[in-house]
C-alpha atoms as a PDB file:
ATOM      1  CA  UNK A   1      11.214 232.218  23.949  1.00  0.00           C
ATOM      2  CA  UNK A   2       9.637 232.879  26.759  1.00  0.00           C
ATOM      3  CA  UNK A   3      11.101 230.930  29.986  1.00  0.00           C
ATOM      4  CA  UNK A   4      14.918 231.062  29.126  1.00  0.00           C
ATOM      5  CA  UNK A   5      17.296 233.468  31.373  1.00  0.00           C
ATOM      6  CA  UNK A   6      19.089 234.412  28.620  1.00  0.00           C
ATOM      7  CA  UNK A   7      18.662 234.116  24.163  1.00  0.00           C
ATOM      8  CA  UNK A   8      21.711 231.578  24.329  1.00  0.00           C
ATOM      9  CA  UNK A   9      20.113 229.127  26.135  1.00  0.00           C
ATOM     10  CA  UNK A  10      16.877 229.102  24.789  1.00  0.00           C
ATOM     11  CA  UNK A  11      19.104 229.020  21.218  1.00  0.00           C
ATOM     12  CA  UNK A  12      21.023 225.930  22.409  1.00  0.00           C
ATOM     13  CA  UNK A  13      17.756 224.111  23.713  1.00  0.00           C
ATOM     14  CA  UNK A  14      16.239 224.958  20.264  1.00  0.00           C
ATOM     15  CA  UNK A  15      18.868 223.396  18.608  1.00  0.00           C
ATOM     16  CA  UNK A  16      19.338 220.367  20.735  1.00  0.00           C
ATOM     17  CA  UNK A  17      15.657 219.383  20.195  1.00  0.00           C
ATOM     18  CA  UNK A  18      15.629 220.014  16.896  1.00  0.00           C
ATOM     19  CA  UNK A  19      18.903 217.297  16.440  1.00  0.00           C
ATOM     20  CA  UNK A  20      17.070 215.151  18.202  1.00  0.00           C
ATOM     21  CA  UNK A  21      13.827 215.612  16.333  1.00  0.00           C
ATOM     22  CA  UNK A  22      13.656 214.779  12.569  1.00  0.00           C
ATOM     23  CA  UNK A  23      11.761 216.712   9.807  1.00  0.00           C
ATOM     24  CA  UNK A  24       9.502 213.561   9.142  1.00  0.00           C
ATOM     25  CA  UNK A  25       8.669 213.682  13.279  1.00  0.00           C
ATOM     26  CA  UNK A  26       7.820 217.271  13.538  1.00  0.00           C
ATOM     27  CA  UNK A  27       5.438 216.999  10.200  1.00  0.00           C
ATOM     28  CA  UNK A  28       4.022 213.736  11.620  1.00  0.00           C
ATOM     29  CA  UNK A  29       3.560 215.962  15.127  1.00  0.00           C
ATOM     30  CA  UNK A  30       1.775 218.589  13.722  1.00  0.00           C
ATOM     31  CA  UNK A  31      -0.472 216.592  11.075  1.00  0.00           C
ATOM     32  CA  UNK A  32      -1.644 214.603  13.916  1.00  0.00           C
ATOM     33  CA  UNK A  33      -3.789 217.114  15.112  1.00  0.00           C
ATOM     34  CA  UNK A  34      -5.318 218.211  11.496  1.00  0.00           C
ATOM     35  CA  UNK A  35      -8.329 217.902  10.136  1.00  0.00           C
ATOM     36  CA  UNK A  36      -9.519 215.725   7.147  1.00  0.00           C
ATOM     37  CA  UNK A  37     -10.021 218.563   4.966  1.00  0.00           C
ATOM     38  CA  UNK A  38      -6.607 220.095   6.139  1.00  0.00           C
ATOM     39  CA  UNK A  39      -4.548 217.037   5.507  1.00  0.00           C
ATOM     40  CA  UNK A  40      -6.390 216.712   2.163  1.00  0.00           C
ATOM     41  CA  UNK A  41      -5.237 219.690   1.091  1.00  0.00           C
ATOM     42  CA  UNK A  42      -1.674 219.757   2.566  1.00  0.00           C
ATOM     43  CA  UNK A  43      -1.662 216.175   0.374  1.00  0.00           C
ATOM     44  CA  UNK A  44      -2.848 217.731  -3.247  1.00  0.00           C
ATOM     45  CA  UNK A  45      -0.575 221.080  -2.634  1.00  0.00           C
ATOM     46  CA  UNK A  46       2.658 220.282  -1.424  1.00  0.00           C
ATOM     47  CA  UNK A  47       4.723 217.101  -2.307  1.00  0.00           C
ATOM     48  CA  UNK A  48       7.171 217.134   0.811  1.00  0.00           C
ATOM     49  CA  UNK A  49       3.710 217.194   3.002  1.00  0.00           C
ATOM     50  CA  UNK A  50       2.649 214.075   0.942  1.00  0.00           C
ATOM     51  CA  UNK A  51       4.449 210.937   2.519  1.00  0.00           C
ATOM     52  CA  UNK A  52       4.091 212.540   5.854  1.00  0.00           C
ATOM     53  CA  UNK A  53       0.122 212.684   5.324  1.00  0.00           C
ATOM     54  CA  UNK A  54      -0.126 209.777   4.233  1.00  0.00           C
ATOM     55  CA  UNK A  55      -0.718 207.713   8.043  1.00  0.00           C
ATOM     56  CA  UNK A  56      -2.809 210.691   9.393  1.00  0.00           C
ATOM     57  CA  UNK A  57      -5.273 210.252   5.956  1.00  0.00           C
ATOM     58  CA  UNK A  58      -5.236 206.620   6.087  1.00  0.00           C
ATOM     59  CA  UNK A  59      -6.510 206.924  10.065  1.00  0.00           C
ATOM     60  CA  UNK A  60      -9.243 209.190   9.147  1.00  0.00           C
ATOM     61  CA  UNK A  61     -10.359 208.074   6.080  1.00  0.00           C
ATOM     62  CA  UNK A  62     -10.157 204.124   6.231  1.00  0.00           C
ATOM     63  CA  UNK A  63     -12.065 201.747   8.395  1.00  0.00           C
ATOM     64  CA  UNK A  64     -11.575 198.125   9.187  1.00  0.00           C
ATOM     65  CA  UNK A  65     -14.309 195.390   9.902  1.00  0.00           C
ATOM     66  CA  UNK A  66     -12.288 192.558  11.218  1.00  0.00           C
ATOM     67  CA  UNK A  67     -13.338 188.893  13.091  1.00  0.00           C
ATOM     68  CA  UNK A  68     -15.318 185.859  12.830  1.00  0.00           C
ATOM     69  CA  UNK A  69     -18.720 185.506  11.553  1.00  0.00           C
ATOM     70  CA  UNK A  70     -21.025 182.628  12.327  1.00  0.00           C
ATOM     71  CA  UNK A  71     -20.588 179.419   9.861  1.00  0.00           C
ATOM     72  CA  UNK A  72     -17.946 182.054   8.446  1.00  0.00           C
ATOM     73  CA  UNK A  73     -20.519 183.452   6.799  1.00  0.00           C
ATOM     74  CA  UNK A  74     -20.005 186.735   4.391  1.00  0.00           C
ATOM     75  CA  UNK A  75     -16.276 187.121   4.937  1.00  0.00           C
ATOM     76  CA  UNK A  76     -15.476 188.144   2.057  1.00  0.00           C
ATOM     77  CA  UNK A  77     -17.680 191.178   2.146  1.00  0.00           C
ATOM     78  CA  UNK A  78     -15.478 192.061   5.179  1.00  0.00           C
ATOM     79  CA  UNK A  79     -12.249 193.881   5.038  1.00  0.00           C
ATOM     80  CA  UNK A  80     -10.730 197.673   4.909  1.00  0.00           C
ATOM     81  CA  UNK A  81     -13.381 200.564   3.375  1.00  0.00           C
ATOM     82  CA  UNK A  82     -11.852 203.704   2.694  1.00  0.00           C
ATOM     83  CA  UNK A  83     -14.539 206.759   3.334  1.00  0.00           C
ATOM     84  CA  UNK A  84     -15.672 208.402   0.139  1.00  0.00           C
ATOM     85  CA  UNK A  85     -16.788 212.441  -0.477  1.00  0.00           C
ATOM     86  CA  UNK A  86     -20.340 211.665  -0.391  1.00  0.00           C
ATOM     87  CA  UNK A  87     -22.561 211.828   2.521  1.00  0.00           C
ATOM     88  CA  UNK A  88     -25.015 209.139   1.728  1.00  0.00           C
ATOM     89  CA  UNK A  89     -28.248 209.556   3.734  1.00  0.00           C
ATOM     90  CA  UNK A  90     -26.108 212.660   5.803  1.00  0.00           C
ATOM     91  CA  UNK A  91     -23.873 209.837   7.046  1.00  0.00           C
ATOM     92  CA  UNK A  92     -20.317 209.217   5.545  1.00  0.00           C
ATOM     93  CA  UNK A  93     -20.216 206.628   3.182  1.00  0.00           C
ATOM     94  CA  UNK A  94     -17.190 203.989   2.317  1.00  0.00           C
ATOM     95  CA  UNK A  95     -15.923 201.678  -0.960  1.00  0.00           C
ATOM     96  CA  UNK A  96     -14.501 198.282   0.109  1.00  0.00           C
ATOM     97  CA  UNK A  97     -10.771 198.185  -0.956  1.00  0.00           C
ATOM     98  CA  UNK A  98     -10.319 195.630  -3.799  1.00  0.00           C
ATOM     99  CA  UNK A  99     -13.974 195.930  -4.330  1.00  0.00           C
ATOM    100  CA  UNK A 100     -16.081 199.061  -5.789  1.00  0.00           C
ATOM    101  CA  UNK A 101     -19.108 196.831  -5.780  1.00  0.00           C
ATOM    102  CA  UNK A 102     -19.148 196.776  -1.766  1.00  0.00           C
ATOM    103  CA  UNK A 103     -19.855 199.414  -0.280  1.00  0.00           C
ATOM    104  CA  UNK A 104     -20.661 200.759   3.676  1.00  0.00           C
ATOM    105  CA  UNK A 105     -23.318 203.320   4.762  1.00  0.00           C
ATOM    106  CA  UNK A 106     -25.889 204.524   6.793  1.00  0.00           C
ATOM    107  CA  UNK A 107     -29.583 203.923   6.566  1.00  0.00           C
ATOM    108  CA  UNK A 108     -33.045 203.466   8.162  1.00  0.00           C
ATOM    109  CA  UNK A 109     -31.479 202.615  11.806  1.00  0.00           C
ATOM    110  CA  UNK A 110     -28.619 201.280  11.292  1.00  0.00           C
ATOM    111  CA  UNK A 111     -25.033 201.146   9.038  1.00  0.00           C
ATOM    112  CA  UNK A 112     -24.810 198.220   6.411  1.00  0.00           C
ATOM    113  CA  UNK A 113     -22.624 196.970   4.218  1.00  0.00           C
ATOM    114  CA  UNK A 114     -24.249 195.712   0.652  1.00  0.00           C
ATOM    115  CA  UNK A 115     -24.060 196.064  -3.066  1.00  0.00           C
ATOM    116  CA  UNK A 116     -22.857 199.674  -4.643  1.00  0.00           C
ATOM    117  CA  UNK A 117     -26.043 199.424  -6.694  1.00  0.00           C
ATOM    118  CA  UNK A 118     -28.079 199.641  -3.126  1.00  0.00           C
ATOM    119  CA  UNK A 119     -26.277 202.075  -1.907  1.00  0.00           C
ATOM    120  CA  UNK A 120     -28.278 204.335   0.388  1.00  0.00           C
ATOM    121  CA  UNK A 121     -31.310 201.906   1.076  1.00  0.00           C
ATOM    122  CA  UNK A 122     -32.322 199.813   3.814  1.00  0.00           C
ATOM    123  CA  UNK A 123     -30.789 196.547   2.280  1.00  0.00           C
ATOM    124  CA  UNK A 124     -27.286 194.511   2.566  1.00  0.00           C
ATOM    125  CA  UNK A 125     -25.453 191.521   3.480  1.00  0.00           C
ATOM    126  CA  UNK A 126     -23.919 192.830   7.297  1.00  0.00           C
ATOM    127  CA  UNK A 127     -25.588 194.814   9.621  1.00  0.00           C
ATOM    128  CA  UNK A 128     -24.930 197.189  12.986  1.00  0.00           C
ATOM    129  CA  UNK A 129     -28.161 198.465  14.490  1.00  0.00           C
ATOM    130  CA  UNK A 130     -26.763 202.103  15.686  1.00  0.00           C
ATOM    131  CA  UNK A 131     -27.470 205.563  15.021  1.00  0.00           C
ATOM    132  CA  UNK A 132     -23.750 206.244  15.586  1.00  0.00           C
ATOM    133  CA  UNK A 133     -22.431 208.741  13.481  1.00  0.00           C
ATOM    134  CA  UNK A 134     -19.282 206.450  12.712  1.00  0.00           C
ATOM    135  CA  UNK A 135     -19.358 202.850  12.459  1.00  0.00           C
ATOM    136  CA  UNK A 136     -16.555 202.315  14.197  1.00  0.00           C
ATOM    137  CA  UNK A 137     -17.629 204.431  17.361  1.00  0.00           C
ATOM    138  CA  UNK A 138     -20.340 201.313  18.341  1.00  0.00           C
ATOM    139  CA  UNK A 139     -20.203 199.353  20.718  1.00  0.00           C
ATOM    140  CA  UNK A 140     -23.207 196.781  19.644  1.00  0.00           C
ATOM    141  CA  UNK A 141     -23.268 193.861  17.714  1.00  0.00           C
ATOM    142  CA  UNK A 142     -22.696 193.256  14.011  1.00  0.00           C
ATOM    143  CA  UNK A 143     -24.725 190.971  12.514  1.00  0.00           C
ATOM    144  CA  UNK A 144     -24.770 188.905   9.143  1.00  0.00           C
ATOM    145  CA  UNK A 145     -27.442 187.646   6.745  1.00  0.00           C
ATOM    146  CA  UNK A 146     -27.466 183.931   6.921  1.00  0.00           C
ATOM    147  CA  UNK A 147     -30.607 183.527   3.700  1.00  0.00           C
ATOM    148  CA  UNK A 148     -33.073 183.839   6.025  1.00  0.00           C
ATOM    149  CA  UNK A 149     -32.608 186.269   9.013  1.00  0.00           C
ATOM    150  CA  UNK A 150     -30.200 188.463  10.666  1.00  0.00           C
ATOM    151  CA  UNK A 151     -27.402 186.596  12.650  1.00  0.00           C
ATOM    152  CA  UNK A 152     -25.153 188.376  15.262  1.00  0.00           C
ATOM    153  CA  UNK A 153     -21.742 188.318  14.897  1.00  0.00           C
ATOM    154  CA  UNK A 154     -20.659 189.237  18.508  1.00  0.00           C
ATOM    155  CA  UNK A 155     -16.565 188.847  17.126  1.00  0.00           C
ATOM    156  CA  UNK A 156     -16.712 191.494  14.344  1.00  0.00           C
ATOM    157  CA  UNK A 157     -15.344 194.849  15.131  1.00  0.00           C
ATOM    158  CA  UNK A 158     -14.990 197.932  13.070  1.00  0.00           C
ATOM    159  CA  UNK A 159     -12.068 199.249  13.772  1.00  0.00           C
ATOM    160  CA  UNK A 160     -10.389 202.974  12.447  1.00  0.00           C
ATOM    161  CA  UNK A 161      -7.580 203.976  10.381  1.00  0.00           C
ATOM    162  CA  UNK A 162      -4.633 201.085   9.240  1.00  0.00           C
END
């Protein structure tokens, strides 16, 4: 170790952090800085990387849209979508948990959230006009079909991971 004025004391300091630092912190530690593909892989290969992945997946592969909608209107297509292996017009796409037959995605200008049988066209139930490449990176307002026109819903927020 580069540092130490002597082996001994870079042994000792070694050994002092690692007492102090469990196995589940270091693996939490480094998976923090992998990438999706990465922590897929360290998930389907090795069952003591498994639990520890677990967080770091969930925070890179779920999304939350969260808040009040006008008249409450649409809430329950609203909740946690966990991102799916298809690109869906080049964008990533998501599956509402508890729900296959929600999904989110990317189309014509903006991301919306509709039926899995629409998935990929111009057509749902909530709205974000952005070209973002993630949902959750906008700043603008979500908006919600009342029958007859978009509404915005200036107290939704997409949120990432748990």
């Amino acid at each position: 170790m580069r540092g130490c004025r002597s082996q001994r004391v870079c042994t000792s300091a070694a050994s002092i952090l690692l007492d102090v630092l469990t196995t589940d912190d270091l693996l939490d530690r480094t998976l923090s800085f992998c990438a999706e593909d990465a922590l897929r892989a360290a998930y389907a290969s090795c069952r003591a990387f498994r639990a520890a992945a677990v967080p770091h997946l969930r925070r890179l592969l779920s999304i939350a849209l969260v808040g009040p909608t006008p008249q409450n209107l649409l809430t329950d297509k609203l909740g946690v979508f966990l991102k799916r292996d298809e690109l869906v017009n080049g964008y990533p796409s998501y599956t509402k948990t508890g729900d296959e037959g929600i999904m989110l995605w990317h189309a014509g200008q903006g991301w919306l959230i509709g039926a899995a049988a629409d998935l990929g066209q111009n057509r749902g139930w909530v709205s974000l006009f952005d070209g973002c490449l993630r949902p959750e990176a906008s700043s603008r307002t979500w908006r919600v079909d009342d029958g007859n026109a978009w509404v915005d819903a200036p107290g939704l927020r997409c949120l990432a991971g748990d």
